[in-house]
Protein backbone atom coordinates (compact mmCIF):
# COMPACT_ATOMS: atom_id res chain seq x y z
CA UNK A 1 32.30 1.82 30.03
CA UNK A 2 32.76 0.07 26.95
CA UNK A 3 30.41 0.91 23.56
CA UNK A 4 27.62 2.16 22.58
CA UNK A 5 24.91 1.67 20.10
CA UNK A 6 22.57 3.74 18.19
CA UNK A 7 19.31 4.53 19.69
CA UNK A 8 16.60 6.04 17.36
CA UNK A 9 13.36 6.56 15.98
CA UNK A 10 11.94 5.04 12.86
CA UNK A 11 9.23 5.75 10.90
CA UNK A 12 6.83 3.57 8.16
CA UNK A 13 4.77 5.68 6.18
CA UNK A 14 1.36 4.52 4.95
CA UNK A 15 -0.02 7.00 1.83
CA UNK A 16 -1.24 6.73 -1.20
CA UNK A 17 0.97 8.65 -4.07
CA UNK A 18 -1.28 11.13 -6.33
CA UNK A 19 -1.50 8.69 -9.09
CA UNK A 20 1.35 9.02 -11.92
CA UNK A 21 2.10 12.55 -10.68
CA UNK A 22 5.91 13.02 -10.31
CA UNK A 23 5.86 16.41 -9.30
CA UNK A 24 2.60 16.20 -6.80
CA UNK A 25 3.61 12.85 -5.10
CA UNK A 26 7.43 14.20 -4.57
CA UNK A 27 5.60 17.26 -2.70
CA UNK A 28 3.32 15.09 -0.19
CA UNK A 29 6.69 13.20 0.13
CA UNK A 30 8.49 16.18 1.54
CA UNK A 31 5.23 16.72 3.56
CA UNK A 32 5.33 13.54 5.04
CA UNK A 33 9.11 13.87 5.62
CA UNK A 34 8.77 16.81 7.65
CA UNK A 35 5.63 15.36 9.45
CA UNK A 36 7.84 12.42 10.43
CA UNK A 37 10.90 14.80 11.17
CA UNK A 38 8.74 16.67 13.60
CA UNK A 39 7.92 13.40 15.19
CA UNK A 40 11.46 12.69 16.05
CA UNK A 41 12.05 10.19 13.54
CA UNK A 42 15.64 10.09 11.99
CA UNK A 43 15.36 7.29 9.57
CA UNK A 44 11.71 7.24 7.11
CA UNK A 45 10.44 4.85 5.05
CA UNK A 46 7.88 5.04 2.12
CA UNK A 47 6.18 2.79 0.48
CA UNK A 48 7.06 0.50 -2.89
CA UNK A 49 7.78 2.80 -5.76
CA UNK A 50 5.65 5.51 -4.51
CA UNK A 51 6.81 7.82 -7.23
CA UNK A 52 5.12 8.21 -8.97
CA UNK A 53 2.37 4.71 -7.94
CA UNK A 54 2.23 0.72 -8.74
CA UNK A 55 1.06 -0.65 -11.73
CA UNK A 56 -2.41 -1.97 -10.34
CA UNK A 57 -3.66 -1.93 -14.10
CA UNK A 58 -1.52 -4.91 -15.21
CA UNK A 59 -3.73 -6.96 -12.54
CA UNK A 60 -6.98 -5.59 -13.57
CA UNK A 61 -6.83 -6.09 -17.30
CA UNK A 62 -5.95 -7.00 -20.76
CA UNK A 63 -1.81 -5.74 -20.65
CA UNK A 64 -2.53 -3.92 -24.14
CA UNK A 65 -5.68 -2.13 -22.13
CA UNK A 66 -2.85 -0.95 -20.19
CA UNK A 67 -0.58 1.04 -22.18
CA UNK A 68 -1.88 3.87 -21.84
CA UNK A 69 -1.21 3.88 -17.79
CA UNK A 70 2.03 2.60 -18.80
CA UNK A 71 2.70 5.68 -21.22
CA UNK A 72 2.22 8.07 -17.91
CA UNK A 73 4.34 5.87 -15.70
CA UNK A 74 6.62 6.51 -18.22
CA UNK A 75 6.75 10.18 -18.09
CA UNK A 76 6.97 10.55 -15.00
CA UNK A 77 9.15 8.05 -13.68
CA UNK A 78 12.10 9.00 -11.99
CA UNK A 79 15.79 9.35 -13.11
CA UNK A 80 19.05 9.47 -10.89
CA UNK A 81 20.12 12.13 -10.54
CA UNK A 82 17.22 14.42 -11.17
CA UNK A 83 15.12 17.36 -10.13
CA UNK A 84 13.08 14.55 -8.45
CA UNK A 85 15.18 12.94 -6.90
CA UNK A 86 17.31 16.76 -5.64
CA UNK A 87 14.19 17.78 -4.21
CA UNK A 88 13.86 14.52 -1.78
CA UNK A 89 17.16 14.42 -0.89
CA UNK A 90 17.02 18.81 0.00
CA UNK A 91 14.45 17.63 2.58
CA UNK A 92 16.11 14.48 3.89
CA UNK A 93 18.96 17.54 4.10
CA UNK A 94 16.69 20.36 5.85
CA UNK A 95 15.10 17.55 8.05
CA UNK A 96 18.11 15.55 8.98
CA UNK A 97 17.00 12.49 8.57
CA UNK A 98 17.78 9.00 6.32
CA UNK A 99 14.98 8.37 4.23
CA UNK A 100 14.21 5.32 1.68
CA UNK A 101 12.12 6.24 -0.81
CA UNK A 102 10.50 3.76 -3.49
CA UNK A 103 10.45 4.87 -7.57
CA UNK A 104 10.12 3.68 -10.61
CA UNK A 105 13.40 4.23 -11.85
CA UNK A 106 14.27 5.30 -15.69
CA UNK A 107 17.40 5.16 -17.05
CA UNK A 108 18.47 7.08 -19.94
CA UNK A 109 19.61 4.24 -21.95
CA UNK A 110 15.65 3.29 -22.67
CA UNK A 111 12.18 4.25 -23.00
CA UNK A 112 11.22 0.95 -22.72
CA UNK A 113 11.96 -0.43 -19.59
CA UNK A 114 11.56 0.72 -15.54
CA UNK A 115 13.05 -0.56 -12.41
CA UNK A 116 11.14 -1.13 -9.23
CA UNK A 117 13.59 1.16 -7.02
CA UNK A 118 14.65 1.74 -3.54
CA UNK A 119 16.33 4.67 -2.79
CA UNK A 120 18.28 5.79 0.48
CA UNK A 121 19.20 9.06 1.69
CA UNK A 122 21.24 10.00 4.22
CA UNK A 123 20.70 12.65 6.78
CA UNK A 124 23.00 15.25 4.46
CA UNK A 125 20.90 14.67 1.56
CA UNK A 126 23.59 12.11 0.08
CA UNK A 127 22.25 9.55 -2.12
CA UNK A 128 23.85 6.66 -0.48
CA UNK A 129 22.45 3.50 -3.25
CA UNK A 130 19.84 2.16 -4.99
CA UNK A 131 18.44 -1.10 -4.68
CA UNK A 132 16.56 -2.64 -7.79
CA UNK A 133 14.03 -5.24 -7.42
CA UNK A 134 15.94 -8.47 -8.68
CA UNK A 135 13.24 -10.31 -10.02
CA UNK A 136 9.67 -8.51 -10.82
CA UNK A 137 6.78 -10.40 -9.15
CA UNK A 138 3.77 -11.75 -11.59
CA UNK A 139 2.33 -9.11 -13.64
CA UNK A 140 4.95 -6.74 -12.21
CA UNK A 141 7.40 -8.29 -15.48
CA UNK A 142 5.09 -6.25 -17.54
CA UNK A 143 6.27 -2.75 -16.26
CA UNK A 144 10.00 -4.05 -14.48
CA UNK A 145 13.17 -5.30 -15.95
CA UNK A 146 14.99 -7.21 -13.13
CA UNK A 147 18.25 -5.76 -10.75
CA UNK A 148 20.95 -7.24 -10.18
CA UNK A 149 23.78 -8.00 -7.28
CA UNK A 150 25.55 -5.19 -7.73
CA UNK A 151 22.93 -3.52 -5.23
CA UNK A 152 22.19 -6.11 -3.20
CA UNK A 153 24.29 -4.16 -0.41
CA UNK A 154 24.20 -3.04 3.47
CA UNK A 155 25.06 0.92 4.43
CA UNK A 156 27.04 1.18 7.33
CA UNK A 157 25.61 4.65 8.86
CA UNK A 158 24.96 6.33 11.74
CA UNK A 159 22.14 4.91 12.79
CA UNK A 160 23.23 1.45 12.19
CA UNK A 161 23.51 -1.15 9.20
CA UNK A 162 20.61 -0.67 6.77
CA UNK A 163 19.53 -2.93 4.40
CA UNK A 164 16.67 -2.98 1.90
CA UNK A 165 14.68 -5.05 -0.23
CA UNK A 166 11.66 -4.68 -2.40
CA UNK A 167 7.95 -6.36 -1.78
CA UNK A 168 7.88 -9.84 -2.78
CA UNK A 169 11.86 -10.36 -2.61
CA UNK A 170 11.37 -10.28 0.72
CA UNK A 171 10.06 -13.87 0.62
CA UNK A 172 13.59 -14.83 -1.02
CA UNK A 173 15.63 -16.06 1.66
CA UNK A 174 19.32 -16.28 -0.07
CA UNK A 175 18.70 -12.30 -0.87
CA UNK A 176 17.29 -12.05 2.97
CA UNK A 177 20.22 -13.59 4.02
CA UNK A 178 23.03 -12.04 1.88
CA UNK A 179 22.20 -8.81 3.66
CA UNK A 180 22.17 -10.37 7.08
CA UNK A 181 26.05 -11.51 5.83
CA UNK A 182 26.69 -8.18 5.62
CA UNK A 183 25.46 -7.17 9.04
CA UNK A 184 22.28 -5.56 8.18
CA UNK A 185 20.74 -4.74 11.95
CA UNK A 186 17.92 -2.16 10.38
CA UNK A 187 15.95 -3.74 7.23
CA UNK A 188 13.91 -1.24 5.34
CA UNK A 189 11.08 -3.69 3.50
CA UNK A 190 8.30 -1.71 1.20
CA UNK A 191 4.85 -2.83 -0.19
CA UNK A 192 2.45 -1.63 -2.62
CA UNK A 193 -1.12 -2.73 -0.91
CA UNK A 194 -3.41 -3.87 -3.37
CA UNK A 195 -7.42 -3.65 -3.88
CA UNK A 196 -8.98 -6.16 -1.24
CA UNK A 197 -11.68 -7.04 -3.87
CA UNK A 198 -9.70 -8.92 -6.37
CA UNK A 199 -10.03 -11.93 -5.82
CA UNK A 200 -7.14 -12.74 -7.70
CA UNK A 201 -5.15 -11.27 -4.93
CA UNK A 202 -3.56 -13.73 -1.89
CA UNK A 203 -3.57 -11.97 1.84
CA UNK A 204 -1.52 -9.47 1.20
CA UNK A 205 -1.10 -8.59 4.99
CA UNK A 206 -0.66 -11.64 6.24
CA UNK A 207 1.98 -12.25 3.82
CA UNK A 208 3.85 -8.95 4.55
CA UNK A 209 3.56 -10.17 8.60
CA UNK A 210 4.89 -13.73 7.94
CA UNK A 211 7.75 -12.09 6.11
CA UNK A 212 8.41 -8.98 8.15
CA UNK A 213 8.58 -10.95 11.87
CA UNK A 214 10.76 -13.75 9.73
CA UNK A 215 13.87 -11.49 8.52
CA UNK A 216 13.46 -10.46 12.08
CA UNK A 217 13.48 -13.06 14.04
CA UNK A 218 16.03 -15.32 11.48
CA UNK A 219 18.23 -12.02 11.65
CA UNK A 220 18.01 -11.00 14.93
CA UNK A 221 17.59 -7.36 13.46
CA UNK A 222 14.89 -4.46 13.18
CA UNK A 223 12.27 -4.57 10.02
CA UNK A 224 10.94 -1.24 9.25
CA UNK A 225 7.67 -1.68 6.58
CA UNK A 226 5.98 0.66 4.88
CA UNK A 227 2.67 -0.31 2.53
CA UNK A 228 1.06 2.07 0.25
CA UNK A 229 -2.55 3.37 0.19
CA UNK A 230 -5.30 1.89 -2.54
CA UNK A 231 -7.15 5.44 -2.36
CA UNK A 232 -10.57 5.83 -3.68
CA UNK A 233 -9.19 8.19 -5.78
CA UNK A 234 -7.13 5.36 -7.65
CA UNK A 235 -9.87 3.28 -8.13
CA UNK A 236 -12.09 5.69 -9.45
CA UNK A 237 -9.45 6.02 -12.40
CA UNK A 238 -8.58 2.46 -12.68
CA UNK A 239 -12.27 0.98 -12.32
CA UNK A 240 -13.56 1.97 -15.61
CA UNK A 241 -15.82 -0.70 -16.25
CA UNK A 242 -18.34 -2.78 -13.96
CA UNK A 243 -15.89 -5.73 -13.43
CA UNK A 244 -13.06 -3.50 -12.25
CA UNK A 245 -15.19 -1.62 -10.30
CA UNK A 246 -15.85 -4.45 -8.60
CA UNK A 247 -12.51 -5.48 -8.91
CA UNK A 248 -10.93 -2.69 -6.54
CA UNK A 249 -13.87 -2.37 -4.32
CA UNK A 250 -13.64 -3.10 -0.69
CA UNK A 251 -10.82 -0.81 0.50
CA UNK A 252 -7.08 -1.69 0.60
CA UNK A 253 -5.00 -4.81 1.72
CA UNK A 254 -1.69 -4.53 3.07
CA UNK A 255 0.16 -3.59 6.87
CA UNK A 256 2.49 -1.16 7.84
CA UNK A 257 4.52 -2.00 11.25
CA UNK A 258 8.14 -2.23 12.62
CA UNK A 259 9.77 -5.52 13.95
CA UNK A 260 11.74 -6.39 16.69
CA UNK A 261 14.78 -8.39 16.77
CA UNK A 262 12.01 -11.22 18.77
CA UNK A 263 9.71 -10.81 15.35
CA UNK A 264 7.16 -9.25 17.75
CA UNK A 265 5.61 -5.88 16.41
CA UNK A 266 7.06 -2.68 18.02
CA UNK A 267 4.43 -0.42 16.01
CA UNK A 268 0.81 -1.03 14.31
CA UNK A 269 -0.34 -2.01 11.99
CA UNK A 270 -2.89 1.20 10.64
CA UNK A 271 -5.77 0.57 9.14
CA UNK A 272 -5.07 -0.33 5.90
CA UNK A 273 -7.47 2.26 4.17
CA UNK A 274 -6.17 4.95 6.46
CA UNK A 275 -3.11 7.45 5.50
CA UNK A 276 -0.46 7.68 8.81
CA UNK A 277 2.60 6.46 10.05
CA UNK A 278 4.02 4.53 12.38
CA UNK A 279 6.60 5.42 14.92
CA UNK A 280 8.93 3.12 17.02
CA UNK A 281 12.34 3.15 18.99
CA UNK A 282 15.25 1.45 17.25
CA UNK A 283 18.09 0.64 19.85
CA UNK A 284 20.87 -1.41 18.25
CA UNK A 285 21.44 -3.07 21.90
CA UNK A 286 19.17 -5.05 21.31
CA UNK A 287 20.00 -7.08 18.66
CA UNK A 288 23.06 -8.66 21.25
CA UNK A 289 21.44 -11.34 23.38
CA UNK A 290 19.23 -12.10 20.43
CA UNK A 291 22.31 -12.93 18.60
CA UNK A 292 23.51 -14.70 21.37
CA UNK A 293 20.90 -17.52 20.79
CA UNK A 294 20.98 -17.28 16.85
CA UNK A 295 23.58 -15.85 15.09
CA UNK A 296 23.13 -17.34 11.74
CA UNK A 297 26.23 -15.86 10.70
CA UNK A 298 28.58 -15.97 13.06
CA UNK A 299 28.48 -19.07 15.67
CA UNK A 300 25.02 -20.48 14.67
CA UNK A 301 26.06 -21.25 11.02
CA UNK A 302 28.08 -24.08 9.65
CA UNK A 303 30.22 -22.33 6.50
CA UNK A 304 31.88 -25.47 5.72
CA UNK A 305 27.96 -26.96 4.92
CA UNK A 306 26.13 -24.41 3.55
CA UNK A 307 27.29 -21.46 1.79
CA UNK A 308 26.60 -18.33 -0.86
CA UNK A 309 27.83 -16.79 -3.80
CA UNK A 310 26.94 -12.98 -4.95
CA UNK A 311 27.73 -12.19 -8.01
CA UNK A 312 28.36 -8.41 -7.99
CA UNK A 313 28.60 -7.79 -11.44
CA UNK A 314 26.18 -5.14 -12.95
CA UNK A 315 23.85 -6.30 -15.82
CA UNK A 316 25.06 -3.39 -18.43
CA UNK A 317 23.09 -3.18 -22.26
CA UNK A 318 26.74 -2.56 -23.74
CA UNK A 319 30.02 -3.54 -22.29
CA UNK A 320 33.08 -1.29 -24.01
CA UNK A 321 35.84 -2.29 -24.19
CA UNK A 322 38.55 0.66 -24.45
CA UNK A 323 42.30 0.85 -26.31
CA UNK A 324 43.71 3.28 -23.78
CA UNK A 325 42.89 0.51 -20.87
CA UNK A 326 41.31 2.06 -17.69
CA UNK A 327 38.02 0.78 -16.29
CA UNK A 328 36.46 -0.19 -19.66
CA UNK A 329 39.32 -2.86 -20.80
CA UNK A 330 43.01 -3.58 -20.81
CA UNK A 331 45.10 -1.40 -22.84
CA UNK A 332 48.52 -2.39 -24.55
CA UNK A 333 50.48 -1.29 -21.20
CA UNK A 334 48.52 -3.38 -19.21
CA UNK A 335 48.39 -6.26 -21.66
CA UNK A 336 52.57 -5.84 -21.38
CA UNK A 337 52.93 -5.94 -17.65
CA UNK A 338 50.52 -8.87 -17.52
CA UNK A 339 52.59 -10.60 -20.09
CA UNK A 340 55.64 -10.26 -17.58
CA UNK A 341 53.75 -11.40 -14.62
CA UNK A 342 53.03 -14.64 -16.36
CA UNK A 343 56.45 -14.66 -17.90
CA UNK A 344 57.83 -14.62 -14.08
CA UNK A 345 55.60 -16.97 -12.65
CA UNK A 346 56.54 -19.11 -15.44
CA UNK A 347 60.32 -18.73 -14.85
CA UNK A 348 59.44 -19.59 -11.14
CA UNK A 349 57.76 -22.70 -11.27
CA UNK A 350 59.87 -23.92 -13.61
CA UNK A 351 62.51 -23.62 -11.29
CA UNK A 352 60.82 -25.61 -8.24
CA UNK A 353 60.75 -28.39 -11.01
């Protein structure tokens, strides 16, 4: 009889958030989480920080034109814990299902500075981790301070291994393949979309496919992706003048699908301008005769060539450093059996002299 797998149903969401509204976008979350729920999905994904929207102005203008957008971003960014973030994870709860959900993520340490955040959920409503973009891409540096290993991690669930990363990290391959190390099988990958008539902007959608059936194929794993909505409503508020109103013209680019362990597309894309989801079956089986072929970390790998360090150490303002010992430093007990240890191992190898 032997074991078995997960089987289940994912979901990408496509939306657009209502733009720098904490409190309106975490409703038509829940909305869309119940949609999906009712669909039979057990594991959801939404878009790049969808609470409460991406910072489109820093590619449309002066960055000092921009503080005012930034000044709402602020205020209704997203803390955790919070009443935010309680009321996602009650419906990941009532619905049953794992979501990831993209934020901008304050911390109460600053004003100053956000983090481009995923967030997963599991089916009791359990905030499982947070993943913070490591390195903001472009213009993004003007909103985002950068993660750091610590989250760079895969959560062993019911469902399977899920991993996550942010947008444009998905092009980095050491950060692709640190989670495959870990034996990621379901990859959650999030996108903003972006206004197809700035020229500025590269094809957004056929970046997200090279990079989506990649991880897939090089991992032998699913890739869920989820891409937000340009709405007309954003770029009536963000096309102020005649240049950016030409600027975010012409609809939305991006693609929302889900992967195969092959790279081949299980689900879409949508239309990019169009709100939806899509739906696909996730069976963990699958991933075995893939592997058999590639297993880039197991029998297809050479670890005495080619290897990787992650440093999981968490980029902190202020380290402390405490007199009582604990977690925060070493206090004058621990300071006196380390003494003794050394003092032994002294004593020892000076008697194999």
């Amino acid at each position: 009889m032997g074991d078995t797998f997960p089987k289940f149903k994912a979901a990408a969401i496509q939306a657009a958030p209502v733009f720098l509204n904490r409190e309106a976008t975490v409703e038509k979350s829940c909305r869309l989480i119940e949609e999906a729920a009712g669909k039979g999905a057990e594991l959801i994904a939404f878009p790049e920080v969808y609470i409460p929207a991406y910072p489109w102005w820093h590619r449309l203008d002066n960055p000092y034109r921009g503080n005012k957008y930034f000044r709402e971003l602020v205020k209704n960014s997203v803390e955790i814990p919070s009443p935010a973030m309680d009321r996602i994870c009650e419906c990941a709860r009532k619905f049953n299902v794992f979501t990831v959900m993209g934020i901008n993520e304050r911390v109460p340490e600053t004003l100053g500075t956000l983090y481009n955040t995923n967030v997963l959920i599991d089916r009791k409503g359990k905030i499982l981790g947070a993943h913070r973009k490591l390195v903001p891409t472009f213009a993004e540096k003007l909103t985002w301070g950068g993660g750091d290993g610590s989250t760079l991690k895969v959560y062993d669930t019911d469902i399977g291994k899920l991993g996550m990363l942010n947008c444009g990290e998905n092009t980095n391959s050491l950060a692709r393949y640190a989670l495959i190390a870990q034996g990621e099988q379901v990859h959650i990958a999030n996108y903003p979309g972006q206004p197809a008539g700035d020229e500025s902007n590269y094809d957004l959608a056929h970046a997200i496919e090279i990079r989506s059936a990649g991880h897939a194929f090089e991992g032998k794993l699913f890739n869920v992706v989820s891409c937000c909505v340009f709405s007309p409503e954003i770029a009536k508020v963000l096309g102020d003048t005649e240049e950016k109103k030409r600027m975010v013209s012409n609809g939305n680019m991006g693609l929302t699908a889900i992967y195969g362990p092959d790279g081949k597309r299980l689900a879409g894309p949508l239309d990019p301008n169009e709100e939806g989801m899509v739906i696909a079956e996730i069976d963990i089986e699958q991933i075995i005769v893939p592997k058999l072929q590639h297993d880039i970390v197991g029998h297809y790998q050479r670890f005495d060539v080619l290897s990787l360090n992650l440093n999981r150490r968490p980029l902190k303002p202020i380290w402390e450093t405490s007199p009582r010992g604990g977690e925060e430093g070493l206090g004058k007990k621990d300071l006196e059996e380390l003494k003794s240890l050394v003092g032994k191992l002294t004593e020892k190898l000076q008697g194999t002299e």
